[in-house]
Protein backbone atom coordinates (compact mmCIF):
# COMPACT_ATOMS: atom_id res chain seq x y z
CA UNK A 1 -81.34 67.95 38.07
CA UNK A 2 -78.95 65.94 36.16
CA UNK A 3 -76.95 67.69 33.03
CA UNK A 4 -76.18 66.41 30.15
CA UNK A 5 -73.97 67.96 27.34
CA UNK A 6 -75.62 68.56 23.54
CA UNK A 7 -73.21 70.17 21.12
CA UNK A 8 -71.03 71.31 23.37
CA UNK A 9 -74.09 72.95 25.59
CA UNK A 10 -75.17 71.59 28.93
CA UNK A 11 -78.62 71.65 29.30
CA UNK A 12 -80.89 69.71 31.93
CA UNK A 13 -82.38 65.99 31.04
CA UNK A 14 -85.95 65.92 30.28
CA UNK A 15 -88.06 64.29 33.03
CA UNK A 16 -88.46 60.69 30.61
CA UNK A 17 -84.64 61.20 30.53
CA UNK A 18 -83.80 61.31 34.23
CA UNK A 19 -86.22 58.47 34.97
CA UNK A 20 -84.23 56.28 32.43
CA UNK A 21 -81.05 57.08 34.08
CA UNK A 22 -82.54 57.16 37.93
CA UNK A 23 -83.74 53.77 36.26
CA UNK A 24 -80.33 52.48 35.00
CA UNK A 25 -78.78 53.41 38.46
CA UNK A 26 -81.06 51.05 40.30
CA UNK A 27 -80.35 48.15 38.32
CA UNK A 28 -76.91 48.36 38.37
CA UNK A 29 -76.68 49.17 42.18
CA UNK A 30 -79.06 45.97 43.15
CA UNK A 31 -76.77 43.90 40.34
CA UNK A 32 -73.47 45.09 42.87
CA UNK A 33 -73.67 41.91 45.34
CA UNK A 34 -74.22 39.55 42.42
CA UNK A 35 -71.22 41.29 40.61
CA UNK A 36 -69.16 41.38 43.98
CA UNK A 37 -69.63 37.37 44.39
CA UNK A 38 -68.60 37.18 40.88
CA UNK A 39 -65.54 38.24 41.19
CA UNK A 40 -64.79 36.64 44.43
CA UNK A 41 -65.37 33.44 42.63
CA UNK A 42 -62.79 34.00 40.13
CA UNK A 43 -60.47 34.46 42.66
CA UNK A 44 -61.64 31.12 44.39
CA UNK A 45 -61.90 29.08 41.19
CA UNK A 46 -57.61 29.24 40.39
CA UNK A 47 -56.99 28.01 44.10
CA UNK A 48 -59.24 25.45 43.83
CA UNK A 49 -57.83 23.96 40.88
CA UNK A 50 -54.34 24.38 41.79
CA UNK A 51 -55.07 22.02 44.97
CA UNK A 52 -57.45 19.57 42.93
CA UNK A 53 -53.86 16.97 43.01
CA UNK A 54 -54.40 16.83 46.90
CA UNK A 55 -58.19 14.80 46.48
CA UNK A 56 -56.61 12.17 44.06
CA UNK A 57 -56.28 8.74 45.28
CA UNK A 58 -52.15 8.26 44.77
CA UNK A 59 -51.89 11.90 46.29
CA UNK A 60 -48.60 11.92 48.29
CA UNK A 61 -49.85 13.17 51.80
CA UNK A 62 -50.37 11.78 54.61
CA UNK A 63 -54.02 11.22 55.65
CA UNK A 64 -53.78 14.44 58.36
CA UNK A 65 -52.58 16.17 55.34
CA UNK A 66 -55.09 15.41 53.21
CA UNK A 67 -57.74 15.68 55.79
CA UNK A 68 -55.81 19.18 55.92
CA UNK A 69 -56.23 19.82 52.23
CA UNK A 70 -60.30 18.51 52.26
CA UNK A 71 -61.09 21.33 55.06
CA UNK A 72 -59.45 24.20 53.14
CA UNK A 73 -61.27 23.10 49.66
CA UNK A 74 -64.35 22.60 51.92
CA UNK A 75 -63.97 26.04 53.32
CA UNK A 76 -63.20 27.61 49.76
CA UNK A 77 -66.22 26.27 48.05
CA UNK A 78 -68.34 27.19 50.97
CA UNK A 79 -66.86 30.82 51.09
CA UNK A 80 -69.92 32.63 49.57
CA UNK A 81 -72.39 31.10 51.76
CA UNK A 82 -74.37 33.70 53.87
CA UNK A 83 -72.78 36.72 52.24
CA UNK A 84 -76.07 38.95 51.36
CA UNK A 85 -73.71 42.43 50.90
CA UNK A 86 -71.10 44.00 48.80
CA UNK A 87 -69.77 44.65 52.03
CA UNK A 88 -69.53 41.16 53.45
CA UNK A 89 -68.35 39.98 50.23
CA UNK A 90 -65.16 42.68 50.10
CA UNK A 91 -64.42 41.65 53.79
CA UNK A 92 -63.68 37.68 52.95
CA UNK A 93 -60.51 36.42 53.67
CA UNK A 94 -59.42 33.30 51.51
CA UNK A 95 -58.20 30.38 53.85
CA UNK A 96 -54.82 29.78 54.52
CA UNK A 97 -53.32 26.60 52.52
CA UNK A 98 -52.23 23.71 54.46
């Protein structure tokens, strides 16, 4: 049974008590994968803009380059698809920039 402390005493939770907690723990365990891709899009979103210059028009690269530069933007945007754990989702590797 779980404890809690009350005035300075630790005594056990009442049953409506430890459902509300057993409760609280479920929702924020199935709300881990959505939490997990969060964060792994804020690390995505800076890298994508920091290579948004390389889809402009009057970008200086050659067109390898830039077909270089669409694949690794391509890949970053597309680097949550098919994750369905926290596990998964830990394990990414970012691409490599051109």
């Amino acid at each position: 049974m779980t404890k809690k402390y009350v005035d300075g005493v630790l005594v056990d939770l009442t049953t409506e008590e430890e459902n509300f907690r057993n409760q609280e723990i479920a929702e924020h365990n199935a709300n881990a994968l959505n939490r997990a891709l969060d964060i792994l899009r804020q690390k995505r979103k800076p890298l994508l803009l920091q290579s948004d210059w390389t889809d402009l028009p009057n970008a200086p690269l050659t067109d390898e380059k830039k077909s270089e530069w669409q694949t690794y933007r391509t890949n970053l945007r597309n680097i949550t698809n098919g994750l369905t754990t926290v596990e998964q989702v830990e394990a990414v590797e970012f691409p490599e920039k051109p």
